[in-house]
N, C-alpha and C. Protein backbone atom coordinates (compact mmCIF):
# COMPACT_ATOMS: atom_id res chain seq x y z
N UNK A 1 11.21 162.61 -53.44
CA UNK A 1 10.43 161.40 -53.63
C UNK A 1 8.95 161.73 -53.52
N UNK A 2 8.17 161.00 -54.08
CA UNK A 2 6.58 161.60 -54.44
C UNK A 2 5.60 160.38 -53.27
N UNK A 3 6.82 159.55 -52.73
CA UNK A 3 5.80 158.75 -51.91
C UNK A 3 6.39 159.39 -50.26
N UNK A 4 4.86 159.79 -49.77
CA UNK A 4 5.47 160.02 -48.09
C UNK A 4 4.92 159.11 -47.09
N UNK A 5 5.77 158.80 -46.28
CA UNK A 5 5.86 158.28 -45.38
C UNK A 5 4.89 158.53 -43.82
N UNK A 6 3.55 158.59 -43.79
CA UNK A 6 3.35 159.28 -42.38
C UNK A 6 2.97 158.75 -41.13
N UNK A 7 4.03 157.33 -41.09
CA UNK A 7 4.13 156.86 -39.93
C UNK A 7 4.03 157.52 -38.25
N UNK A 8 4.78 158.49 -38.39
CA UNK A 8 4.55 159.31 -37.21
C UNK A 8 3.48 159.99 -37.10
N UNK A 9 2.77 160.74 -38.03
CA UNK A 9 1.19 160.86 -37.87
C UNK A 9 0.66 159.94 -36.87
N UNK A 10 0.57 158.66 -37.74
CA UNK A 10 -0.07 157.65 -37.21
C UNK A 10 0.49 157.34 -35.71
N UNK A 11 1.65 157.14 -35.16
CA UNK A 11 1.78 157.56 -34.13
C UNK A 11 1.50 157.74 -32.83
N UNK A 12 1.37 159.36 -33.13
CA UNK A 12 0.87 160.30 -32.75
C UNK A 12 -0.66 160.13 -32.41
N UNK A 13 -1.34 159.85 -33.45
CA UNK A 13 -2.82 159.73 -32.87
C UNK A 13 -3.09 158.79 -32.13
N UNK A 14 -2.37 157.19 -31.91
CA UNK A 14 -2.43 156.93 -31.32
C UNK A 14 -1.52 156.27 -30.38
N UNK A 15 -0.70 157.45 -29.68
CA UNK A 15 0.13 157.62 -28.42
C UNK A 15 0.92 156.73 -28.47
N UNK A 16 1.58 156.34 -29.45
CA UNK A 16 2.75 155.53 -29.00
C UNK A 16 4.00 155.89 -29.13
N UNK A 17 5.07 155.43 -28.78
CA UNK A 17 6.26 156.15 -28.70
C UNK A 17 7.20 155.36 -29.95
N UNK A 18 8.52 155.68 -30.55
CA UNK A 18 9.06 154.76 -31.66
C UNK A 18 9.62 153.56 -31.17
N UNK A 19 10.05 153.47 -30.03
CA UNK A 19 10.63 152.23 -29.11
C UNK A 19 9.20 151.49 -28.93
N UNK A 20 8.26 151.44 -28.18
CA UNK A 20 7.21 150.64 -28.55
C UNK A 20 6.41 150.26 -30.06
N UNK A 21 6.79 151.08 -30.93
CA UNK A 21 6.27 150.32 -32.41
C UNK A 21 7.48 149.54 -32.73
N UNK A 22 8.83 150.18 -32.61
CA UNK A 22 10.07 149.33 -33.09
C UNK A 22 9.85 147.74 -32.08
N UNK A 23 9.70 147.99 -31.22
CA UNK A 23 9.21 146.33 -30.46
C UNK A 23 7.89 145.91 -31.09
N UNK A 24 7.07 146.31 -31.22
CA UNK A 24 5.29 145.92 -31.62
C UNK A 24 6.05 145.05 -33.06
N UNK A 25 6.75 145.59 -33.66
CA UNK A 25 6.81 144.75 -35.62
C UNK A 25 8.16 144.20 -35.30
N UNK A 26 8.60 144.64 -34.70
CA UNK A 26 10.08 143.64 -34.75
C UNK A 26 11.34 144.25 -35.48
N UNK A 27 11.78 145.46 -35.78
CA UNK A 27 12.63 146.05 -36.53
C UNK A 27 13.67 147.04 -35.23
N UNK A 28 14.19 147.83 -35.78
CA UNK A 28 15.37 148.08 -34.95
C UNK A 28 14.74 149.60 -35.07
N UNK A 29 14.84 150.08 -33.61
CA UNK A 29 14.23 152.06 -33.73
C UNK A 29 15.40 152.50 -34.73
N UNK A 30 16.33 152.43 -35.31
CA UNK A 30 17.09 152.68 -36.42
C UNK A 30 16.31 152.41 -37.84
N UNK A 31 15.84 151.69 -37.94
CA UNK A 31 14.97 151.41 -39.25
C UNK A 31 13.89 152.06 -39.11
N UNK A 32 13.34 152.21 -37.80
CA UNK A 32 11.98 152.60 -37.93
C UNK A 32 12.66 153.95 -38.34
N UNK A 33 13.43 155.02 -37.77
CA UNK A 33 13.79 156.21 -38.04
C UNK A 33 13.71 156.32 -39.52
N UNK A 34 14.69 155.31 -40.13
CA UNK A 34 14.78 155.81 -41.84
C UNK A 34 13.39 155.87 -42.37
N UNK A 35 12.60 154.99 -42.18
CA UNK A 35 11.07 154.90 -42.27
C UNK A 35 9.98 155.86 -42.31
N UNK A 36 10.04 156.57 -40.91
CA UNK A 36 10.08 157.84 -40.81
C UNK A 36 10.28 159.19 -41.42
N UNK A 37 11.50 159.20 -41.13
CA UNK A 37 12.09 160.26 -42.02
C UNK A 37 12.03 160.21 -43.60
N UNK A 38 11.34 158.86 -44.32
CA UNK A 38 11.26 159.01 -45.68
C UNK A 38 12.42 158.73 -46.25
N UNK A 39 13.45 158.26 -46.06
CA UNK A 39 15.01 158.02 -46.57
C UNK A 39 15.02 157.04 -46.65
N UNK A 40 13.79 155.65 -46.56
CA UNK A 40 13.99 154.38 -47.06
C UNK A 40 13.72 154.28 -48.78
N UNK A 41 14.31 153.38 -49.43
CA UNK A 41 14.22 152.69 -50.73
C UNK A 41 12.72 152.07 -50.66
N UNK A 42 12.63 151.26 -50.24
CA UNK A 42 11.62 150.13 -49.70
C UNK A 42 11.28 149.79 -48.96
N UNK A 43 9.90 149.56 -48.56
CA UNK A 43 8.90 148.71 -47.11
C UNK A 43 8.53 147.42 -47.66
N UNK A 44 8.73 146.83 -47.00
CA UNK A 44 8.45 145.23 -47.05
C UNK A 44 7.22 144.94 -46.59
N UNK A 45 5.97 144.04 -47.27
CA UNK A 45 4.72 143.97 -47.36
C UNK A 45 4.55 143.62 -45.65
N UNK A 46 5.86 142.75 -45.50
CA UNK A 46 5.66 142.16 -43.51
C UNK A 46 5.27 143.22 -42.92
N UNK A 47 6.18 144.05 -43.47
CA UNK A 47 6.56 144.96 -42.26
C UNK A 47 5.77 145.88 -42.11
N UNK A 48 5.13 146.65 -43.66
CA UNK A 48 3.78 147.70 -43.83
C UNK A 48 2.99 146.75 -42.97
N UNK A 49 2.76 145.29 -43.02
CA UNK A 49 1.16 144.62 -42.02
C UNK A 49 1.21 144.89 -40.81
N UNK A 50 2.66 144.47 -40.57
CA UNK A 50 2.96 144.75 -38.91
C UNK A 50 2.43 146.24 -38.65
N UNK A 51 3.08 147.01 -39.70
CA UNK A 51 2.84 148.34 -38.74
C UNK A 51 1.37 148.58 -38.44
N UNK A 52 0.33 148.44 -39.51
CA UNK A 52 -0.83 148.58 -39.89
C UNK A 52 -1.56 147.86 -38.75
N UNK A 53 -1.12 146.41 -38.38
CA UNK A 53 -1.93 145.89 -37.22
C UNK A 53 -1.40 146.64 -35.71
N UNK A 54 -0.22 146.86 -35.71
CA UNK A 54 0.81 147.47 -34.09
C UNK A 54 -0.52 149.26 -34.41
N UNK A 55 -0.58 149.68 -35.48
CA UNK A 55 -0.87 151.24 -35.45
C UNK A 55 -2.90 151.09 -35.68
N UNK A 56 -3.46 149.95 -35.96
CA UNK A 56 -4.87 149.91 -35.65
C UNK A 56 -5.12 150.60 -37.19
N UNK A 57 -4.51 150.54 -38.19
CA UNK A 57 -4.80 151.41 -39.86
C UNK A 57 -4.45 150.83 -40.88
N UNK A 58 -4.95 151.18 -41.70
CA UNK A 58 -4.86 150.92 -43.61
C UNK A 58 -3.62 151.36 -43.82
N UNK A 59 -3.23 150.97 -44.97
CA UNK A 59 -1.65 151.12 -45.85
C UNK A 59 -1.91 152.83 -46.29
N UNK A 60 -3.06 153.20 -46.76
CA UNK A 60 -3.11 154.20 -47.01
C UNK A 60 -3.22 155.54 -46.04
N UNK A 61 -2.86 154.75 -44.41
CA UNK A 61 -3.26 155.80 -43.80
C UNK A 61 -1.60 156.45 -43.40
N UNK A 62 -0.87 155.33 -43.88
CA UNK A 62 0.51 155.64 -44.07
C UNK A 62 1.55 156.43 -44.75
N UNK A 63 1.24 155.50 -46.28
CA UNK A 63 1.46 155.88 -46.85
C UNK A 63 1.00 156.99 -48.15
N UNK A 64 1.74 158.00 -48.57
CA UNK A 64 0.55 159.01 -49.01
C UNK A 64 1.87 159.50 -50.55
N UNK A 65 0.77 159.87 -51.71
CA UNK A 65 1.60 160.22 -53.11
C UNK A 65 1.16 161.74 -53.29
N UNK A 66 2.45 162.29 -53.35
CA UNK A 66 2.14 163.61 -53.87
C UNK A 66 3.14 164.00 -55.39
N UNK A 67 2.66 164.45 -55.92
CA UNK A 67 3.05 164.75 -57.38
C UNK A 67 4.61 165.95 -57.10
């Protein structure tokens, strides 16, 4: 897939763990995992805002296209 996922980047820089973002947006640390790992179909516009406001960043600091 040419779209990546770099939720855990984001993360990472700022110290949070996947059980506190999976509570911060409201999804199950099971979803957040597929999310993660890039093995989702689709992000839902809710759910990219949530993360974006829970992670303090842009859509693009997320999500990233490589050829």
């Amino acid at each position: 897939m040419s779209i990546i996922v770099n939720v855990d980047v984001m993360m990472a820089k700022r110290k949070m763990s996947s059980g506190e973002l999976a509570d911060k947006i409201g999804i199950t640390q099971a979803n957040l995992s597929i999310l993660k790992t890039g093995k989702a179909k689709a992000i839902r516009f809710s759910t990219l805002d949530a993360i974006c406001k829970a992670l303090d960043c842009q859509p693009g600091d997320i999500l990233e296209f490589r050829d």
